[in-house]
N, C-alpha and C. Protein backbone atom coordinates (compact mmCIF):
# COMPACT_ATOMS: atom_id res chain seq x y z
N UNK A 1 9.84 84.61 87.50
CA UNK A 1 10.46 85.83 87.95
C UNK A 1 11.84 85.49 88.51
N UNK A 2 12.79 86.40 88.16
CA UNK A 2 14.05 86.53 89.06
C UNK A 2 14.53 87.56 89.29
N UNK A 3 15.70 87.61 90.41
CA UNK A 3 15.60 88.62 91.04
C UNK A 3 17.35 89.14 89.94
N UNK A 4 17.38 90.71 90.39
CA UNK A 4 18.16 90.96 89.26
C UNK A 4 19.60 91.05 90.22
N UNK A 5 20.90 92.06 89.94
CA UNK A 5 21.63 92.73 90.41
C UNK A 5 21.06 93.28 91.85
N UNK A 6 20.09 94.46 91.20
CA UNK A 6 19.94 95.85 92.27
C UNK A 6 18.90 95.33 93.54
N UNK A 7 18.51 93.55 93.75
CA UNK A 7 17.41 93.00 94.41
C UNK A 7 15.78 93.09 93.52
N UNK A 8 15.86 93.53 92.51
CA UNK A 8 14.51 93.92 92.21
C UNK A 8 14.00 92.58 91.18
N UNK A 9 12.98 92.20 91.17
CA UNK A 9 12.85 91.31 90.70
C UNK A 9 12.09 91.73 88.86
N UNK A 10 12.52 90.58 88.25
CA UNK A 10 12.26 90.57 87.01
C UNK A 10 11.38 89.87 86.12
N UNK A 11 10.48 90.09 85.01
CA UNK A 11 10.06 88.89 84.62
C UNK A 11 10.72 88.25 83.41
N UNK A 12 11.47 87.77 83.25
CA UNK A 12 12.21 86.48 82.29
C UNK A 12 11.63 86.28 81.16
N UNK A 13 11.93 86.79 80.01
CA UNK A 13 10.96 86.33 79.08
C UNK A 13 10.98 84.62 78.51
N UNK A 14 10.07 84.18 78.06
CA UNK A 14 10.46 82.63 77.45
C UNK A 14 11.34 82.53 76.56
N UNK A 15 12.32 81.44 76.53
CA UNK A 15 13.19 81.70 75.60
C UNK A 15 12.50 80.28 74.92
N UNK A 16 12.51 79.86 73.49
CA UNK A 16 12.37 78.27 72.57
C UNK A 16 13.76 78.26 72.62
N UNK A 17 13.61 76.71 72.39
CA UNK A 17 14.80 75.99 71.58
C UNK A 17 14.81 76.14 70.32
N UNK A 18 15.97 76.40 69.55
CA UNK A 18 16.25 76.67 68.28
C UNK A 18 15.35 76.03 67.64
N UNK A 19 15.18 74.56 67.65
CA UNK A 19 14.68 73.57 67.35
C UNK A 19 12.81 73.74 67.38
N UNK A 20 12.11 74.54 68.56
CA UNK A 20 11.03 74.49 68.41
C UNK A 20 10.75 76.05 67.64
N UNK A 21 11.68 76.83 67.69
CA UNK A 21 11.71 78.06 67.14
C UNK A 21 11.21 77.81 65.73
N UNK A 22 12.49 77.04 65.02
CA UNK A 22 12.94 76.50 63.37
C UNK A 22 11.38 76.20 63.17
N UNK A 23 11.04 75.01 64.21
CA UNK A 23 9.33 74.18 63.58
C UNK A 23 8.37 75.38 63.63
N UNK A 24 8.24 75.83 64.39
CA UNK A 24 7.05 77.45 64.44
C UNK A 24 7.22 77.96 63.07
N UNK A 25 8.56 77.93 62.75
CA UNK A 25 8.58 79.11 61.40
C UNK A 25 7.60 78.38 60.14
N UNK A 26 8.77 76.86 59.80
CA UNK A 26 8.37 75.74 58.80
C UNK A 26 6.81 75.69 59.07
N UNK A 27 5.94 75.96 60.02
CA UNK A 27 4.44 75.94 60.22
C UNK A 27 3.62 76.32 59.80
N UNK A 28 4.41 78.23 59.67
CA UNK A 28 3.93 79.84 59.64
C UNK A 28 3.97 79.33 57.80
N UNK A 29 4.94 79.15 57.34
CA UNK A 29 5.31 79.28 55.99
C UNK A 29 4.13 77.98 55.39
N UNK A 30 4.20 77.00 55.82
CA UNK A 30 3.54 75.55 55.46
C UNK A 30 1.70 76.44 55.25
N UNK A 31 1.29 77.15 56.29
CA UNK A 31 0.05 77.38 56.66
C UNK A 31 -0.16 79.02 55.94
N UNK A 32 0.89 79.33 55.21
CA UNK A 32 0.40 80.36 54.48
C UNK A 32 0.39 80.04 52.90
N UNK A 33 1.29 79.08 52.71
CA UNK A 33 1.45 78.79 50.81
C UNK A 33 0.24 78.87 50.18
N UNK A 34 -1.23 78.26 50.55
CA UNK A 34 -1.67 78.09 49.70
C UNK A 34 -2.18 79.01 49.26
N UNK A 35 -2.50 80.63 50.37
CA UNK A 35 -2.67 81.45 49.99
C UNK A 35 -1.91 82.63 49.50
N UNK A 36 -0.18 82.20 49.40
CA UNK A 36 0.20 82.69 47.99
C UNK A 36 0.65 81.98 47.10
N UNK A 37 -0.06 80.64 46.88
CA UNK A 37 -0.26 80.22 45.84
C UNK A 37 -1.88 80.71 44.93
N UNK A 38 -3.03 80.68 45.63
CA UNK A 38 -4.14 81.54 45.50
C UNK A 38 -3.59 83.06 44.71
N UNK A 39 -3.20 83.42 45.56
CA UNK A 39 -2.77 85.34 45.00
C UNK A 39 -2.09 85.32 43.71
N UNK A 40 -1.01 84.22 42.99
CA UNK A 40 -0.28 84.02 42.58
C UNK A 40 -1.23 83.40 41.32
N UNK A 41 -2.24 82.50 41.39
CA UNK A 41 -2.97 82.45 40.26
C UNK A 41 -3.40 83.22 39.36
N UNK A 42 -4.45 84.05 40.72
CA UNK A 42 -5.53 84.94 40.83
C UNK A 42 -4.22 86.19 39.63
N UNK A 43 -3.38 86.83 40.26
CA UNK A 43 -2.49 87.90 39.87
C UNK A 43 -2.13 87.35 38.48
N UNK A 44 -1.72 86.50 37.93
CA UNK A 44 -1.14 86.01 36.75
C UNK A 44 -2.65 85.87 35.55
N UNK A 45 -4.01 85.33 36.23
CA UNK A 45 -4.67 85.22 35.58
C UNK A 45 -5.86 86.50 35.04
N UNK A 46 -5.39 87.68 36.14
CA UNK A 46 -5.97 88.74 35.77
C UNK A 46 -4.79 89.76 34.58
N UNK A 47 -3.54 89.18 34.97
CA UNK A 47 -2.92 89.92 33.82
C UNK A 47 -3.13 89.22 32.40
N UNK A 48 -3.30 88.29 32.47
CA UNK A 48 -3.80 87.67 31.18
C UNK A 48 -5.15 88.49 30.74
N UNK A 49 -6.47 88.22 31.11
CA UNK A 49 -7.48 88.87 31.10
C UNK A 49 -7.09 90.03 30.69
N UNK A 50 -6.50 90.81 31.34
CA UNK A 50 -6.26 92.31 30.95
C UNK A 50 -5.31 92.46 29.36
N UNK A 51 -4.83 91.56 29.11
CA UNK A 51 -3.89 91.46 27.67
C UNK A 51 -5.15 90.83 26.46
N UNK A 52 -5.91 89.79 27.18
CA UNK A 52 -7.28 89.44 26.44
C UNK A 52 -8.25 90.90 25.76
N UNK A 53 -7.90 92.00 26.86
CA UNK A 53 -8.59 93.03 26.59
C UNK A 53 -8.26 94.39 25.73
N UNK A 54 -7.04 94.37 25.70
CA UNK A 54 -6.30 95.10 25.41
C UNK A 54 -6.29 95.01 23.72
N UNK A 55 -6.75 96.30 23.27
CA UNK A 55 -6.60 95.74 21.41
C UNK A 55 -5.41 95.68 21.11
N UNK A 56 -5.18 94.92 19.99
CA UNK A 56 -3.80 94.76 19.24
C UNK A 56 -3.36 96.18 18.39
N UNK A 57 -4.75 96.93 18.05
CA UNK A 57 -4.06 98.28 17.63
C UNK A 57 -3.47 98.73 18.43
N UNK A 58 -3.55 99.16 19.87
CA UNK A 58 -2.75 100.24 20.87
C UNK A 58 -1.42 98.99 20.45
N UNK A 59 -1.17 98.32 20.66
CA UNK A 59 0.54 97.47 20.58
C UNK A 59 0.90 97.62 19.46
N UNK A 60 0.35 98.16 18.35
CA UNK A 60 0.64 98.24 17.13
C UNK A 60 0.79 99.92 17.06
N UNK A 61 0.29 100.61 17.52
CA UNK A 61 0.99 102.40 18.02
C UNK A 61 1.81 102.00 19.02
N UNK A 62 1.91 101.42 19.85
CA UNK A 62 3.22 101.27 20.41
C UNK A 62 4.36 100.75 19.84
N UNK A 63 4.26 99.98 18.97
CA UNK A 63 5.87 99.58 18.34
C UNK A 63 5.88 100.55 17.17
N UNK A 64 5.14 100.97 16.47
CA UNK A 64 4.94 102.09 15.66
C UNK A 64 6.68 103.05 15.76
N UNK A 65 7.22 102.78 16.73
CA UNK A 65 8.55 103.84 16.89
C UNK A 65 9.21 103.68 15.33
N UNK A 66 10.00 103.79 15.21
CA UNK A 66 10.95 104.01 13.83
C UNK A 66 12.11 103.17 14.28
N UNK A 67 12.60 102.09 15.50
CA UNK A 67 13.01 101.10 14.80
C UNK A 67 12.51 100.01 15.47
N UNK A 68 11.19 99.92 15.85
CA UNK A 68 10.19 98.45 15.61
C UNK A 68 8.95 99.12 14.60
N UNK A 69 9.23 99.32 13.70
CA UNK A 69 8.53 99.46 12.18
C UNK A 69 7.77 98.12 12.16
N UNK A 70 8.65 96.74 12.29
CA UNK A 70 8.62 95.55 11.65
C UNK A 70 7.58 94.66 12.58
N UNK A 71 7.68 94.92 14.14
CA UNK A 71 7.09 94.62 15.10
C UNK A 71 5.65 95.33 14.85
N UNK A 72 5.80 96.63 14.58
CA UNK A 72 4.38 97.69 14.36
C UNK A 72 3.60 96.62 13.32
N UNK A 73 4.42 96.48 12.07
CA UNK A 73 3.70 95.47 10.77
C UNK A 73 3.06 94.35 10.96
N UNK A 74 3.34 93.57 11.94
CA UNK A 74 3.64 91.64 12.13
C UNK A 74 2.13 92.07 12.77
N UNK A 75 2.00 92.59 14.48
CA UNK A 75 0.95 93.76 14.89
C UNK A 75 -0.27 93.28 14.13
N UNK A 76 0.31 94.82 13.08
CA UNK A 76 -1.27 95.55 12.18
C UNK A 76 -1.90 93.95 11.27
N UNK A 77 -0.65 93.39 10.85
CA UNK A 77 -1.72 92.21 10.09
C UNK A 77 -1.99 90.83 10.60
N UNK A 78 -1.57 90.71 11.88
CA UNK A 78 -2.04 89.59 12.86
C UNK A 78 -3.80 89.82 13.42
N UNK A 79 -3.87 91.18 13.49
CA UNK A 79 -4.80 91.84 14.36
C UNK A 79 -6.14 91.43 14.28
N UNK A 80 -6.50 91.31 12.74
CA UNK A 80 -7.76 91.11 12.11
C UNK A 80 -8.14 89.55 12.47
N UNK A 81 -6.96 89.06 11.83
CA UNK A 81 -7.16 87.90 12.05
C UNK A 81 -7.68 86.73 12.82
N UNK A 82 -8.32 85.93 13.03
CA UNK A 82 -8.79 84.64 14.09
C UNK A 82 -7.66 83.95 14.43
N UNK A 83 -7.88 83.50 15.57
CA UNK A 83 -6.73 82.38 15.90
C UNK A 83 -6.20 81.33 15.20
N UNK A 84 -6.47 80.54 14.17
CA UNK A 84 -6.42 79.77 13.93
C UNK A 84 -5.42 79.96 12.47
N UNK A 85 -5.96 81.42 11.89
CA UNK A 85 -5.46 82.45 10.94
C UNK A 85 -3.63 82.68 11.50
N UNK A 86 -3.90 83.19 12.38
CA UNK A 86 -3.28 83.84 13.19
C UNK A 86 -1.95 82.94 13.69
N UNK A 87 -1.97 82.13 14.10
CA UNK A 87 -1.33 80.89 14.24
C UNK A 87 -0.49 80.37 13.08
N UNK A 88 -0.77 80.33 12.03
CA UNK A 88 -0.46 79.60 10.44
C UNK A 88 0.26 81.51 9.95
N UNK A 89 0.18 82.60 10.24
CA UNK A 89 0.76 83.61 9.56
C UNK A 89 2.00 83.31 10.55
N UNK A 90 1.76 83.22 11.83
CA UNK A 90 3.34 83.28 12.41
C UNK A 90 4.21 82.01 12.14
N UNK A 91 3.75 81.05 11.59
CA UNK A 91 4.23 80.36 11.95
C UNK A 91 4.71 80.12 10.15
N UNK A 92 4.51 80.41 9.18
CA UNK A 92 4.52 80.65 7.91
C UNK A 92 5.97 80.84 7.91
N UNK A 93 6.50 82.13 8.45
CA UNK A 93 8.24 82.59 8.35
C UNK A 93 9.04 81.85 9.32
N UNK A 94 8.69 80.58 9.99
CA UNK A 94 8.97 81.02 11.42
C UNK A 94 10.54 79.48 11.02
N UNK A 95 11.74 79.53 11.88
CA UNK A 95 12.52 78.06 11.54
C UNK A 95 11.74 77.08 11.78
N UNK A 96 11.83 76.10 11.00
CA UNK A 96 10.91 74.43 10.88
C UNK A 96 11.01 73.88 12.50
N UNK A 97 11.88 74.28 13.44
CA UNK A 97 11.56 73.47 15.02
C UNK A 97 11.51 73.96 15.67
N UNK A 98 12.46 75.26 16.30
CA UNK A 98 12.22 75.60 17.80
C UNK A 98 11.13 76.59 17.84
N UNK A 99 10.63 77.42 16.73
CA UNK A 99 9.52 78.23 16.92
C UNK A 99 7.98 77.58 16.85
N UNK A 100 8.48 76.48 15.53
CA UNK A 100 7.48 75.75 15.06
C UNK A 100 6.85 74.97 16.49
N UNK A 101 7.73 74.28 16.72
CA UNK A 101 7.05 73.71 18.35
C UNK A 101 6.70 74.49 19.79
N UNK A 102 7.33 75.58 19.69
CA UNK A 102 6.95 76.58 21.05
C UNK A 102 5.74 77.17 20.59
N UNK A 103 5.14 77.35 19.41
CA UNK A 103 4.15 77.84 18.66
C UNK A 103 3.13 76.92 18.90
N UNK A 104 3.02 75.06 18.68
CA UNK A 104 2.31 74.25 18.52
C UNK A 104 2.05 74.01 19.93
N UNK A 105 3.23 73.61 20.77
CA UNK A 105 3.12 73.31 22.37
C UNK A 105 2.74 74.59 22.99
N UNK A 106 2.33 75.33 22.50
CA UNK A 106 2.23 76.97 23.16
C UNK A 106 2.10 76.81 24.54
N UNK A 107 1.51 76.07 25.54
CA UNK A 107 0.52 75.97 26.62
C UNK A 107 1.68 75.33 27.38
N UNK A 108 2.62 74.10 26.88
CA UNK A 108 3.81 73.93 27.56
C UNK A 108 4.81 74.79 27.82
N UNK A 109 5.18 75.61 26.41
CA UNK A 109 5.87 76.91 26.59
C UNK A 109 5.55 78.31 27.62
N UNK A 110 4.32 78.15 27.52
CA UNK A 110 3.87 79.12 28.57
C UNK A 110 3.92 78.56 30.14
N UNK A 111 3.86 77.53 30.11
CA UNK A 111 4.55 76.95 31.60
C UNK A 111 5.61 76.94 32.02
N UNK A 112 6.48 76.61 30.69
CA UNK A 112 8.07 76.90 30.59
C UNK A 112 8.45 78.26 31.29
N UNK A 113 7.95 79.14 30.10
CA UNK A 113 8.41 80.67 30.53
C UNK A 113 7.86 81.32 32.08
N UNK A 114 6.70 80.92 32.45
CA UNK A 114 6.59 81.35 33.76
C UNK A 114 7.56 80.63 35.19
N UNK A 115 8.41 79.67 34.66
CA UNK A 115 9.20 78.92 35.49
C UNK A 115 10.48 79.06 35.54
N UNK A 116 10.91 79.73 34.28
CA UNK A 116 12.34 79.69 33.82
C UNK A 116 12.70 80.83 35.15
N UNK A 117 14.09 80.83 35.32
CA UNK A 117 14.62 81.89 36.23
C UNK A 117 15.08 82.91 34.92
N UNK A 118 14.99 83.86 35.71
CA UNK A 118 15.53 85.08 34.93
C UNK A 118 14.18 85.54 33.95
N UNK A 119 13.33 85.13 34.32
CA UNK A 119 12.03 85.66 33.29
C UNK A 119 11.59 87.08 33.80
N UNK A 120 12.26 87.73 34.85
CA UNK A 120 11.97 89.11 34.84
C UNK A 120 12.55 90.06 33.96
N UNK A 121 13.56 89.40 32.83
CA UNK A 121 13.92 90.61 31.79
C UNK A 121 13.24 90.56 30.45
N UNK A 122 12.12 89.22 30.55
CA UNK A 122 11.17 89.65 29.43
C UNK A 122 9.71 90.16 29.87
N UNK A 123 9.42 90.75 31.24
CA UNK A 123 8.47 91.17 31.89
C UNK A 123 8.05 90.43 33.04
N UNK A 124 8.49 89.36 33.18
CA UNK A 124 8.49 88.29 34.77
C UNK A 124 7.07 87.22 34.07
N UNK A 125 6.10 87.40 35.43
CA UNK A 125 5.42 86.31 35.59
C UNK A 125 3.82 86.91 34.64
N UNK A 126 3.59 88.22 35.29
CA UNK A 126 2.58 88.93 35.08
C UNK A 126 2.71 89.45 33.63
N UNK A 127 4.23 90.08 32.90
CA UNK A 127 4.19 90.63 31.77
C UNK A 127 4.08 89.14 30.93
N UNK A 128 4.56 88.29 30.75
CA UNK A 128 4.33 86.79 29.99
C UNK A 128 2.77 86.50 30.21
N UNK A 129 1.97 86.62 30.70
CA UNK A 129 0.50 86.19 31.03
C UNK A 129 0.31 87.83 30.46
N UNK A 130 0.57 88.75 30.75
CA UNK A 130 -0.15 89.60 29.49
C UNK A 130 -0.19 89.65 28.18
N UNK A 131 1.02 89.62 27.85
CA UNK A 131 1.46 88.83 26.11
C UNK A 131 0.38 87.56 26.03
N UNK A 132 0.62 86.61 26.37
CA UNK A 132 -0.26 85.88 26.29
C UNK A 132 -1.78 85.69 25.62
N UNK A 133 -2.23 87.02 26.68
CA UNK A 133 -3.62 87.52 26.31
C UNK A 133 -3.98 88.20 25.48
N UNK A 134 -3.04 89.27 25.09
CA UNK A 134 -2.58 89.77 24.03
C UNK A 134 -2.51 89.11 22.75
N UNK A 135 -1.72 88.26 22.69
CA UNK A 135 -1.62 87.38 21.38
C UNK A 135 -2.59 86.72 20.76
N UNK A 136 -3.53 86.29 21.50
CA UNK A 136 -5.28 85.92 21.15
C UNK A 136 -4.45 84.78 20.69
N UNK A 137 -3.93 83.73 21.02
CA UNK A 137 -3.60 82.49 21.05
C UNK A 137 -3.94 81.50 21.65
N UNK A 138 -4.25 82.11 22.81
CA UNK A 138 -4.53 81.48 23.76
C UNK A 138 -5.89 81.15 24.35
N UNK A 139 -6.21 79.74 24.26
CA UNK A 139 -7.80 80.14 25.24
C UNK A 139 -7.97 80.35 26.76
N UNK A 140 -9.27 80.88 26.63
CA UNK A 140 -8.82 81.28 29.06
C UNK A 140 -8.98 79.78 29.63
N UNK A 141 -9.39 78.67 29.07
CA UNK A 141 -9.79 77.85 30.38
C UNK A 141 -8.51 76.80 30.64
N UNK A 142 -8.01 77.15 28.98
CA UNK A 142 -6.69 75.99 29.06
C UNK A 142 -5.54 76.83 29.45
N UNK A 143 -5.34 78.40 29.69
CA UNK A 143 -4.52 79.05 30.48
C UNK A 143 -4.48 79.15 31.53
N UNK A 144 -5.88 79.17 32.30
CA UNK A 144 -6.17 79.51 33.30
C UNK A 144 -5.30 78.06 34.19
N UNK A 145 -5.67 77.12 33.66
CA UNK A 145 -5.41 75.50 34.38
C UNK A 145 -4.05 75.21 33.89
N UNK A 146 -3.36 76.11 33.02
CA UNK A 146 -1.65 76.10 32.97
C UNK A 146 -1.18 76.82 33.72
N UNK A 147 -1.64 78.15 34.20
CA UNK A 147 -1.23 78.99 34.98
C UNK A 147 -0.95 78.37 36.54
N UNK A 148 -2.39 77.51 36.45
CA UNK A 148 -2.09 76.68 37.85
C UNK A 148 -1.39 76.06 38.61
N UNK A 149 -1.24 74.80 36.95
CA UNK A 149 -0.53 73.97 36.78
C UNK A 149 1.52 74.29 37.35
N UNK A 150 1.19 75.58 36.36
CA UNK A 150 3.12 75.82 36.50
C UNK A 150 3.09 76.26 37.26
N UNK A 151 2.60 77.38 38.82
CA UNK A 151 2.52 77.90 39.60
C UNK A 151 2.67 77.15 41.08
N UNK A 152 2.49 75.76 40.82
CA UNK A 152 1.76 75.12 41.85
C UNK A 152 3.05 74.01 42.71
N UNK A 153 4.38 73.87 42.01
CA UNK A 153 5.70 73.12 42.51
C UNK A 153 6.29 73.73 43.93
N UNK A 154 6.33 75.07 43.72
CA UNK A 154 7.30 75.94 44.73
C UNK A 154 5.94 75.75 46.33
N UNK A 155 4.59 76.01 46.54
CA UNK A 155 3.69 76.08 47.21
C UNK A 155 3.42 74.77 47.67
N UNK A 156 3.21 73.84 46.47
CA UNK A 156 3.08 72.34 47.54
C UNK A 156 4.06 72.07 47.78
N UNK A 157 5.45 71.98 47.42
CA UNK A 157 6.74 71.75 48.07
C UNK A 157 6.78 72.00 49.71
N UNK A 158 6.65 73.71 49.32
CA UNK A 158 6.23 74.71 51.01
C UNK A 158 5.09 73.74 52.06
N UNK A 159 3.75 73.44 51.64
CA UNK A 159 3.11 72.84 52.46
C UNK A 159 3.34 71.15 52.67
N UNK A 160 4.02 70.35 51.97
CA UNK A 160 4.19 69.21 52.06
C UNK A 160 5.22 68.76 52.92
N UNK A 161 6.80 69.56 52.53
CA UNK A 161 7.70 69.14 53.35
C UNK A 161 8.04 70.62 54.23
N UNK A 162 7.21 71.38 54.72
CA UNK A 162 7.27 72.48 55.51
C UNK A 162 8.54 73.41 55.03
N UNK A 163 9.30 73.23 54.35
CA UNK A 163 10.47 73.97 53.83
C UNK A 163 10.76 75.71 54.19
């Protein structure tokens, strides 16, 4: 307590040092990552699931417009198809390297794209893990453990060196 101007006394609140302030924060942040690294799985791996679910006809009435005709086509005759089918038609037209290998490495590419900056103008984190699921390319257990995988730099960074 101290006393003020008018004699009346006051209670002082605690003030930190910048220094123990700064460490409280680096603590708060360290002791929450893993649970938005958790949310951050969990969220990416249910938009997948939900693209897993989603038929390829509704995306095929959706590009249906009059000028993705061509997108509507690629669609309607991927659809039937098995993965393995499915895989060998896209990859049939596709240039001999950079498609050919983002096609073959798919699972690296999909780590890629959830990392790249600026991936919110092809749908971010969640629209790429719906495509994904969508595309029936993909299997869930080796997505699920890429999703992890690429998710997981920015969170242990946070809990390791408190950042």
């Amino acid at each position: 307590m101290r006393a003020t101007s008018s004699g009346r006394f006051s209670v002082a609140s605690p003030r930190w040092p910048d220094a123990a302030r700064a460490a409280s924060r680096r603590s708060d942040r360290a002791a929450i990552a893993p649970l938005v690294y958790a949310a951050t799985v969990l969220a990416l791996s249910l938009s997948y699931t939900l693209g897993r679910m989603l038929p390829l006809t509704a995306l095929a009435r959706l590009f249906a417009t009059p000028r993705m005709q061509r997108a509507a086509d690629l669609v309607t005759r991927a659809a039937p198809l098995p993965q393995g089918e499915r895989l060998a038609m896209l990859l049939e037209g596709a240039p001999p390297r950079v498609l050919a290998l983002a096609l073959r490495q798919r699972y690296l590419a999909l780590a890629l794209a959830l990392n790249i900056p600026g991936n919110a103008l092809v749908g971010g984190g969640g629209g790429i893990a719906l495509l994904a699921g969508l595309s029936g390319l993909f299997a869930p257990l080796p997505t699920l453990l890429t999703v992890a995988i690429a998710v997981c730099p920015v969170p242990l960074a946070v809990m390791l060196l408190g950042a």
